[in-house]
C-alpha atoms as a PDB file:
ATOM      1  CA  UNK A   1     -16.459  -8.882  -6.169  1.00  0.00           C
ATOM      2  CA  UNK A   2     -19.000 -10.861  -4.029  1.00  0.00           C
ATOM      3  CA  UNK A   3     -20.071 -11.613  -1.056  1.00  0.00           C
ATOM      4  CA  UNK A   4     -18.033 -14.558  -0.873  1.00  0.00           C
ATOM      5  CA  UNK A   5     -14.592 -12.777  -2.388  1.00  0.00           C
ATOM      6  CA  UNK A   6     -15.120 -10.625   0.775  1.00  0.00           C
ATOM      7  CA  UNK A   7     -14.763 -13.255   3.210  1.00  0.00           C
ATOM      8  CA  UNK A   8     -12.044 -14.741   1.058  1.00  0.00           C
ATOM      9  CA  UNK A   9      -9.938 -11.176   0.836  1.00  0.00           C
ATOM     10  CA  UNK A  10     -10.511 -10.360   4.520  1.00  0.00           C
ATOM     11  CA  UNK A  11      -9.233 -14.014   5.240  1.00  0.00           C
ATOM     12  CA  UNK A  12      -5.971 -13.414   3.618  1.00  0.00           C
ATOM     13  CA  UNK A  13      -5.722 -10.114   5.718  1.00  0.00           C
ATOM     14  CA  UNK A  14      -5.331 -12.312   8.707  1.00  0.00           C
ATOM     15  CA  UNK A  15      -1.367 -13.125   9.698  1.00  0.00           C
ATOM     16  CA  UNK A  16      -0.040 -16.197   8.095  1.00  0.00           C
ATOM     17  CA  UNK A  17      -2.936 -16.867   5.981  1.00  0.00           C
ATOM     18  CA  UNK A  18      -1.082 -15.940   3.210  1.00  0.00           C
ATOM     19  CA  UNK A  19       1.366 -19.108   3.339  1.00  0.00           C
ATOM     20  CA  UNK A  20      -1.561 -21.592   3.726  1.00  0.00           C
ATOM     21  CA  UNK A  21      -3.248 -20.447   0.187  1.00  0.00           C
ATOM     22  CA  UNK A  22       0.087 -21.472  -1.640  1.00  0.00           C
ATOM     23  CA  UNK A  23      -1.175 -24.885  -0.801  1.00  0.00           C
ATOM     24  CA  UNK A  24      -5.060 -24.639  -0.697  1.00  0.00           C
ATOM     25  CA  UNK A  25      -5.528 -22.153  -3.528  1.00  0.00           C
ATOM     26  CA  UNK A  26      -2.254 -21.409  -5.437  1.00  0.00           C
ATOM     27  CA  UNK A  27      -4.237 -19.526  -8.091  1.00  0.00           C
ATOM     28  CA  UNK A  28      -5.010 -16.735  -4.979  1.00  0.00           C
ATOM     29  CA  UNK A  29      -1.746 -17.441  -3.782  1.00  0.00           C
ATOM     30  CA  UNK A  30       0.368 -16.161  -6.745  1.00  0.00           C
ATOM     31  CA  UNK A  31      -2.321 -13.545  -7.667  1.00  0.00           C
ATOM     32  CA  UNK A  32      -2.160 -11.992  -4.297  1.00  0.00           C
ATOM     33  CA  UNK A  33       1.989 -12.373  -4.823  1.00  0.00           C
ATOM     34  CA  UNK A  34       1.628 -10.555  -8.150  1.00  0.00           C
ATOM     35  CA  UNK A  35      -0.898  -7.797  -7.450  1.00  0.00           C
ATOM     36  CA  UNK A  36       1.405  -6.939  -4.429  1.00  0.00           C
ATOM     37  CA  UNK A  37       4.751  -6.607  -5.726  1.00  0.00           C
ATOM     38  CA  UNK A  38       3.454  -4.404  -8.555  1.00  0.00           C
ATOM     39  CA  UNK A  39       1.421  -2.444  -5.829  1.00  0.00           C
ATOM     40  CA  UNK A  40       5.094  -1.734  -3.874  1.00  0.00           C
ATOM     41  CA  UNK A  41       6.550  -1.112  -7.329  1.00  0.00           C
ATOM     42  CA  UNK A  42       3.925   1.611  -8.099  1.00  0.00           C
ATOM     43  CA  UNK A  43       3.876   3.462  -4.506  1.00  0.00           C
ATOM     44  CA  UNK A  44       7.523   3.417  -4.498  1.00  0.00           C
ATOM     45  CA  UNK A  45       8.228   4.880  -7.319  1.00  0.00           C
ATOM     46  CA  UNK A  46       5.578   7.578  -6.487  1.00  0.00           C
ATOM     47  CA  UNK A  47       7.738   8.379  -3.811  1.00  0.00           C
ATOM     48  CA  UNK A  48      10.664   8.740  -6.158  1.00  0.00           C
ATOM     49  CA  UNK A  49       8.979  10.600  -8.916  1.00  0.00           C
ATOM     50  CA  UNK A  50       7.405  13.232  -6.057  1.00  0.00           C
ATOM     51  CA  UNK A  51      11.279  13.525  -4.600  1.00  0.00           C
ATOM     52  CA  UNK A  52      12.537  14.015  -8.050  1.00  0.00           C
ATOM     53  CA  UNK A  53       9.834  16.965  -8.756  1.00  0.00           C
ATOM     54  CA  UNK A  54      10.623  18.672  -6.150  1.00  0.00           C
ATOM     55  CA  UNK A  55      14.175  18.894  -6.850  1.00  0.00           C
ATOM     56  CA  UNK A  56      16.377  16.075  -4.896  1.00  0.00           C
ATOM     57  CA  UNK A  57      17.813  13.415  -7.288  1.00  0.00           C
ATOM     58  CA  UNK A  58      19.138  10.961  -4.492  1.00  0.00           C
ATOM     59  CA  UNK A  59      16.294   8.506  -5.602  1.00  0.00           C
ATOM     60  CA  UNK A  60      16.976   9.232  -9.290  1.00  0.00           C
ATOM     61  CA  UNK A  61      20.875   8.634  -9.040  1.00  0.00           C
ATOM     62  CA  UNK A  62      20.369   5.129  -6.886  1.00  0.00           C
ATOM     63  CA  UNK A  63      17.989   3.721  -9.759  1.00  0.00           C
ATOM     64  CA  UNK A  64      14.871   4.315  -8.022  1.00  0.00           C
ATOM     65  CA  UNK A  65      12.829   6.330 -10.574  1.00  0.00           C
ATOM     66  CA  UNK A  66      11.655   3.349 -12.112  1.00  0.00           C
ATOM     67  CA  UNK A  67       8.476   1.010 -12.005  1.00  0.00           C
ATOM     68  CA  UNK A  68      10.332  -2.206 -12.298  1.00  0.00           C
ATOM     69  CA  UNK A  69       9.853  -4.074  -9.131  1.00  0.00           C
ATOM     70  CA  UNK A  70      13.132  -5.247  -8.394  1.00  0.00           C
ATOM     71  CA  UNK A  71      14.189  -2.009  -7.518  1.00  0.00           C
ATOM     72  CA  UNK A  72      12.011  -1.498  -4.654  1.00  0.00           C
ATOM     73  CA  UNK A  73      11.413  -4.861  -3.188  1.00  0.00           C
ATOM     74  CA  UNK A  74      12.982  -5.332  -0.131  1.00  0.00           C
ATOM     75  CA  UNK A  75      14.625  -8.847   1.068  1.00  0.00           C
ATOM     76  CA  UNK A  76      13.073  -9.365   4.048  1.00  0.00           C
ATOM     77  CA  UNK A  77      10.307  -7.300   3.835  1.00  0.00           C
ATOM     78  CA  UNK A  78       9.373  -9.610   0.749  1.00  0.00           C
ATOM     79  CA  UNK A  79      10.362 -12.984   2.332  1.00  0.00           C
ATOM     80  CA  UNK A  80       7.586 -11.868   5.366  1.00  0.00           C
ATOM     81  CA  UNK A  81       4.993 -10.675   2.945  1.00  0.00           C
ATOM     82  CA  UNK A  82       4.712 -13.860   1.362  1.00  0.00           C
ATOM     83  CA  UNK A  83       4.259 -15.958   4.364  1.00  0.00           C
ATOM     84  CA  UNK A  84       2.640 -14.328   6.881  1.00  0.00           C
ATOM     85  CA  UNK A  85       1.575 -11.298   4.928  1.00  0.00           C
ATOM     86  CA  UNK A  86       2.919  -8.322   6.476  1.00  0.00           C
ATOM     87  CA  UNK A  87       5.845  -6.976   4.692  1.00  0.00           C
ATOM     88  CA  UNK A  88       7.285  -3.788   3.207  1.00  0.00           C
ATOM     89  CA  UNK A  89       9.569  -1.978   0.467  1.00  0.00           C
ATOM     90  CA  UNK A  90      13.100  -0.827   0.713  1.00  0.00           C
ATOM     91  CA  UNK A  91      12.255   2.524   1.493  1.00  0.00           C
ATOM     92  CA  UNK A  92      13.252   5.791  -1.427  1.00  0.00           C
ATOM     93  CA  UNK A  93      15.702   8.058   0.120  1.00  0.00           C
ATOM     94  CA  UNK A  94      15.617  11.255  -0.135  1.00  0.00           C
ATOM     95  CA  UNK A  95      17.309  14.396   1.242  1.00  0.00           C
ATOM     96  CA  UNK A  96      14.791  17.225   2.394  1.00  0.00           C
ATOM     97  CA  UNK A  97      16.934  19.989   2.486  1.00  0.00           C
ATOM     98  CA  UNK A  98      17.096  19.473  -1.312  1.00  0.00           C
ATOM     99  CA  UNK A  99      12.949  20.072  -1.373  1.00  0.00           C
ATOM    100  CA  UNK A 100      11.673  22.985  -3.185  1.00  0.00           C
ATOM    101  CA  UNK A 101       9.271  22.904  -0.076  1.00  0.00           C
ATOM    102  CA  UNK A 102      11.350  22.531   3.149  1.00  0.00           C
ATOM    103  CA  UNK A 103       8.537  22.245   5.465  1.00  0.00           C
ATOM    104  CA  UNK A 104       5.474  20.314   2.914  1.00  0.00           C
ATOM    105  CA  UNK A 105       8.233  18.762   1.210  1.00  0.00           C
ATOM    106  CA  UNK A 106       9.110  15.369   3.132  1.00  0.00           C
ATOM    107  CA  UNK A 107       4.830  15.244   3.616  1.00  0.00           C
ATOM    108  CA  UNK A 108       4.034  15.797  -0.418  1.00  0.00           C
ATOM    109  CA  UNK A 109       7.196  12.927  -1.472  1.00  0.00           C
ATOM    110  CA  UNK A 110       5.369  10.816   1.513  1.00  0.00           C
ATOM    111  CA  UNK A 111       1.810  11.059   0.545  1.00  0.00           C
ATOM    112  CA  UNK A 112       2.653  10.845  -3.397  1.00  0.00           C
ATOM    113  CA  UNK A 113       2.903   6.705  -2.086  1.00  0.00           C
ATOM    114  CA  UNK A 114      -1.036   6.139  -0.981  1.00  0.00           C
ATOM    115  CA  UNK A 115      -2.212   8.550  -3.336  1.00  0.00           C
ATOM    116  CA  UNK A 116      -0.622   6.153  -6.240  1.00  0.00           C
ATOM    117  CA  UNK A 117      -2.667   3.585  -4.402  1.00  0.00           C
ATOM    118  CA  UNK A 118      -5.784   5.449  -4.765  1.00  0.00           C
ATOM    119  CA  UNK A 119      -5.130   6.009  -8.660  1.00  0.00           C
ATOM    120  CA  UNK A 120      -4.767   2.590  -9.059  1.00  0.00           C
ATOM    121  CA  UNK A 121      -8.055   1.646  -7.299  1.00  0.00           C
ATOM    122  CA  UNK A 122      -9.578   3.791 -10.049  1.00  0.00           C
ATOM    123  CA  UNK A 123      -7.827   2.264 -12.882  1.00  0.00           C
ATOM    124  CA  UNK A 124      -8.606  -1.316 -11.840  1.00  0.00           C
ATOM    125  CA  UNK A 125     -12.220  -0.578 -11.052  1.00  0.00           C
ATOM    126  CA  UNK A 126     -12.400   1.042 -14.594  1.00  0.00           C
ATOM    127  CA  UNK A 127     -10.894  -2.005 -16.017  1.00  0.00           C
ATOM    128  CA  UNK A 128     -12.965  -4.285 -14.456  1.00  0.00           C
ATOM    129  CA  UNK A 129     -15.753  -2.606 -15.479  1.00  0.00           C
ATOM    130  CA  UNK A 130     -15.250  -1.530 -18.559  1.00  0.00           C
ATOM    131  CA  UNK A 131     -11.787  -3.162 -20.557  1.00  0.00           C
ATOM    132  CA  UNK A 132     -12.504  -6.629 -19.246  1.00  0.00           C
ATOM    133  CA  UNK A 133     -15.943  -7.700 -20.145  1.00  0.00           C
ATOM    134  CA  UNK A 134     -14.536  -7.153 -23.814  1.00  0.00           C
ATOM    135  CA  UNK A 135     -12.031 -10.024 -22.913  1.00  0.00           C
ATOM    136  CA  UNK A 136     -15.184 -12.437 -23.053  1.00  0.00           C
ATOM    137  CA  UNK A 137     -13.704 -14.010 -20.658  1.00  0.00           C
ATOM    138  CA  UNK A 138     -16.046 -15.179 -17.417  1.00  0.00           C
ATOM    139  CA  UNK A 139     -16.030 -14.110 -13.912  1.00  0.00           C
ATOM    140  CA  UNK A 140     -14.200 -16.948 -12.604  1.00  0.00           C
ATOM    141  CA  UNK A 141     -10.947 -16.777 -14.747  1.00  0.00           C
ATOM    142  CA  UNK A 142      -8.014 -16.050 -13.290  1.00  0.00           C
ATOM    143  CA  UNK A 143      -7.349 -12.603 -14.657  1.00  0.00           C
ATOM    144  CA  UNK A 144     -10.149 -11.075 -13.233  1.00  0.00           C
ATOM    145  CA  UNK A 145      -8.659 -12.687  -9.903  1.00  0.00           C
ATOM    146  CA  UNK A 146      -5.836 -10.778 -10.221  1.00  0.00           C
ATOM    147  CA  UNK A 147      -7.296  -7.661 -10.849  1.00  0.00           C
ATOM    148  CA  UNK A 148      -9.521  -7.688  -7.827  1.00  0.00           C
ATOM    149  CA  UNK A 149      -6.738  -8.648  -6.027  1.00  0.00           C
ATOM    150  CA  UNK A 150      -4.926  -5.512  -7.520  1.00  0.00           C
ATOM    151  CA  UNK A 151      -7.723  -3.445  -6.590  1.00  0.00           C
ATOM    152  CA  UNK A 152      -8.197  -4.421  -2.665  1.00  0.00           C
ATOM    153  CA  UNK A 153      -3.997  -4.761  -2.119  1.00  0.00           C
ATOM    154  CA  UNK A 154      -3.793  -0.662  -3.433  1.00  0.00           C
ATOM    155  CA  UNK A 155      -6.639   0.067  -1.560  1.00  0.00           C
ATOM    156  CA  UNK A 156      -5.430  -1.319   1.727  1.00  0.00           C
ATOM    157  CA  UNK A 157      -1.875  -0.013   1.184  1.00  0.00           C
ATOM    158  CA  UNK A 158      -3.415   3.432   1.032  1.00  0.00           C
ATOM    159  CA  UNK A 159      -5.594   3.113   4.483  1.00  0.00           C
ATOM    160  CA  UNK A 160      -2.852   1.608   5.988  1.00  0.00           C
ATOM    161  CA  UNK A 161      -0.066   4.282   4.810  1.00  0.00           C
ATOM    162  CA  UNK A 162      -2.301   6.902   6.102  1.00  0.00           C
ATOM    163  CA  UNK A 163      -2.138   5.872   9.763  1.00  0.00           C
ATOM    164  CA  UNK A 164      -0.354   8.213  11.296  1.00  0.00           C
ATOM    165  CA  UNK A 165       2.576   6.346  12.411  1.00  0.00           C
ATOM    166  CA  UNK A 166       6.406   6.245  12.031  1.00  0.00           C
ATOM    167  CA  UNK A 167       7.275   4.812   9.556  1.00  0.00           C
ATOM    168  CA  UNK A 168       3.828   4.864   7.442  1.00  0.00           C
ATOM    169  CA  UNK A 169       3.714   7.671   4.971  1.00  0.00           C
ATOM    170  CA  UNK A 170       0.672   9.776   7.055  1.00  0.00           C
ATOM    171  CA  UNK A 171       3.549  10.512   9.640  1.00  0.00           C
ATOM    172  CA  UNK A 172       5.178  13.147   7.756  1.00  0.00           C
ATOM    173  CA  UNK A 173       2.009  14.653   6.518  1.00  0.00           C
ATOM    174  CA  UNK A 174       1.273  14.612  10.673  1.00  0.00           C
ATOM    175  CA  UNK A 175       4.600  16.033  11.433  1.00  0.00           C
ATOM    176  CA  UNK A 176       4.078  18.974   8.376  1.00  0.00           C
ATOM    177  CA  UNK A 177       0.546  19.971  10.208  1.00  0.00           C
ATOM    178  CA  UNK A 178       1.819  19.249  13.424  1.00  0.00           C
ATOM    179  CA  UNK A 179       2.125  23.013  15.231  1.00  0.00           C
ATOM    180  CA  UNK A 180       5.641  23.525  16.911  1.00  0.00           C
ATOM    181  CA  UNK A 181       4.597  23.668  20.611  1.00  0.00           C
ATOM    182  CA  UNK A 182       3.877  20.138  20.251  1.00  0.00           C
ATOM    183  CA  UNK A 183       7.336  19.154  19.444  1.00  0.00           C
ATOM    184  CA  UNK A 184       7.467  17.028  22.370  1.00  0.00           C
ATOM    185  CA  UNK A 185       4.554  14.809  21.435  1.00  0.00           C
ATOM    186  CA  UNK A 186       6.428  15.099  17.703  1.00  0.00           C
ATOM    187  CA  UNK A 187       9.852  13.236  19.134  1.00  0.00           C
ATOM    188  CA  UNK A 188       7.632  10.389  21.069  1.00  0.00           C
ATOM    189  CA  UNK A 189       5.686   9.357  18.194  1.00  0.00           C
ATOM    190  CA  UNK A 190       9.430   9.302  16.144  1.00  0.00           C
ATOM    191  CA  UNK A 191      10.408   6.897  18.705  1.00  0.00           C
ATOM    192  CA  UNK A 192       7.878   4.823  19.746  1.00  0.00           C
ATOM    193  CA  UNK A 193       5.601   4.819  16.652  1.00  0.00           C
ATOM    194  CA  UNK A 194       6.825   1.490  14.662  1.00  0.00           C
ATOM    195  CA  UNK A 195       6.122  -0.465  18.836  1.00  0.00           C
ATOM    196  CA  UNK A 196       2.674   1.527  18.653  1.00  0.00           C
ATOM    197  CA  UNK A 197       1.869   0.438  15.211  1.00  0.00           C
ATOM    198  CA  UNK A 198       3.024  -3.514  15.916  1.00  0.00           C
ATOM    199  CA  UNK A 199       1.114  -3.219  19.761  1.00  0.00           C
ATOM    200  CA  UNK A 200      -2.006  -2.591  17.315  1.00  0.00           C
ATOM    201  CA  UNK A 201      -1.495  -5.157  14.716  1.00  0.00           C
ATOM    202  CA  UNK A 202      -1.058  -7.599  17.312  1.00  0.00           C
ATOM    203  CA  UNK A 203      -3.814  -6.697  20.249  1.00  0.00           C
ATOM    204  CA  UNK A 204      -6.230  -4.333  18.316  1.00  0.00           C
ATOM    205  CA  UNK A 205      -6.552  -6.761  14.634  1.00  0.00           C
ATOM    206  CA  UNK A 206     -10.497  -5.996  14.676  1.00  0.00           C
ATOM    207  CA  UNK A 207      -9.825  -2.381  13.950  1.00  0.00           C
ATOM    208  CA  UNK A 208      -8.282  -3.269  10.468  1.00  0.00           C
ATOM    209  CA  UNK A 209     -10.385  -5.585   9.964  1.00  0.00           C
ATOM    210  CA  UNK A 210     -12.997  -2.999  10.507  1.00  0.00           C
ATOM    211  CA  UNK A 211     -11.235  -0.574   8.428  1.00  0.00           C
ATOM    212  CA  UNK A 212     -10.615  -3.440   5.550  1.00  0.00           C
ATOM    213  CA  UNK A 213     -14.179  -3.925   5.699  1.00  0.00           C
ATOM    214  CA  UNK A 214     -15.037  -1.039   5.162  1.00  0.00           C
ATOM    215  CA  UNK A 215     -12.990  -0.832   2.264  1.00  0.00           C
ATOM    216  CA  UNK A 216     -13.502  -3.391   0.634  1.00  0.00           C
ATOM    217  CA  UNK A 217     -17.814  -2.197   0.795  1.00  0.00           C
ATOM    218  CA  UNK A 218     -16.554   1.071  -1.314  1.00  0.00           C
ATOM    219  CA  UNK A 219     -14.920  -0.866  -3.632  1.00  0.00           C
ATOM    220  CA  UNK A 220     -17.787  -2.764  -4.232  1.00  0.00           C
ATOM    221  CA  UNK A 221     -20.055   0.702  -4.553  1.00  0.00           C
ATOM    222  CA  UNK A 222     -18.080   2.199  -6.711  1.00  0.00           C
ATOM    223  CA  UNK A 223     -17.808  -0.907  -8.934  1.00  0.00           C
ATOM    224  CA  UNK A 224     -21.867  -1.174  -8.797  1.00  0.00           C
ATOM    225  CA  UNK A 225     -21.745   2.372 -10.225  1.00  0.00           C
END
């Protein structure tokens, strides 16, 4: 990943970018598509797997312990991701009171999404490395594409899941920590989090672009390794 696929990845961060490469660079286009949908498919089904573990089978019994991707994209959330690249997954339901954990429960089935992510950073990194320079095939071909793409998508999912916000996945792991006597502050950031979260997506952009940044100079560390 080079200098240049940094400027290109953070471009693509940016609100309806996403649209424009269908018709500029399709190749990006589709392998941003593709890394994406099997990103959702793997965090969702993290969710469902951690839910299942723990011992409620509502996710099991609506067919969402699975990894194929059909079962955990969302209509609209999918429709916005691919044009102005902000989208989401039908959310796995589960029912806490059926947690062998009532109180880490909700937190572990929430944080089982990112953490996917970050196992996935490691596997593409390791492929990149080491499974794909036995392809022969050269830096510019369009597999190695996708698997950068694969790479930065499950890395910002992660970072961004972690926020601390209703209805990201750090807000339960918040709310777990959270000590009672703060219940208050608890209910506001229920209510208002998703207008919080959009507020900084729309005024604040620099900050995940910051973050993203960031990001995407680990990657490149740990694939320099």
């Amino acid at each position: 990943m080079s200098p240049r696929d940094d400027t290109l990845y953070l471009s693509i961060l940016q609100p309806f970018m996403i649209i424009s490469l269908l018709f500029s660079q399709p190749l990006v286009f589709f392998g941003w598509a593709v890394a994406m949908i099997l990103a959702i498919a793997v965090h969702e089904f993290s969710h469902a797997t951690m839910a299942t573990y723990l011992g409620d089978q509502t996710a099991r019994l609506q067919g969402r312990l699975t990894l194929n991707p059909l079962a955990h994209l969302d209509v609209w959330g999918t429709i916005l991701m691919l044009t102005i690249g902000f989208g989401w997954g039908k959310p796995v339901p589960f029912n806490p009171y059926n947690l062998k954990f009532q109180r880490f429960g909700p937190a572990l089935v929430s944080l089982a999404g990112p953490i996917s992510n970050l196992l996935m950073v490691v596997v593409g990194i390791l492929v990149l490395k080491f499974v794909y320079p036995l392809t022969g095939l050269g830096p510019d071909n369009g597999l190695q594409l996708l698997i950068e793409l694969f790479i930065m998508i499950n890395a910002v999912l992660m970072i961004f899941n972690f926020i601390p916000l209703p209805p990201l996945d750090g807000s339960k792991a918040l709310f777990a920590i959270l000590p009672r006597r703060f219940e208050r502050q608890r209910m506001f950031i229920e209510k208002y989090g998703i207008l919080i979260l959009f507020g900084m997506l729309l005024f604040l952009p620099g900050v995940f672009d910051a973050i993203f940044g960031v990001t995407l100079g680990v990657i490149n560390w740990f694939i320099a390794l």
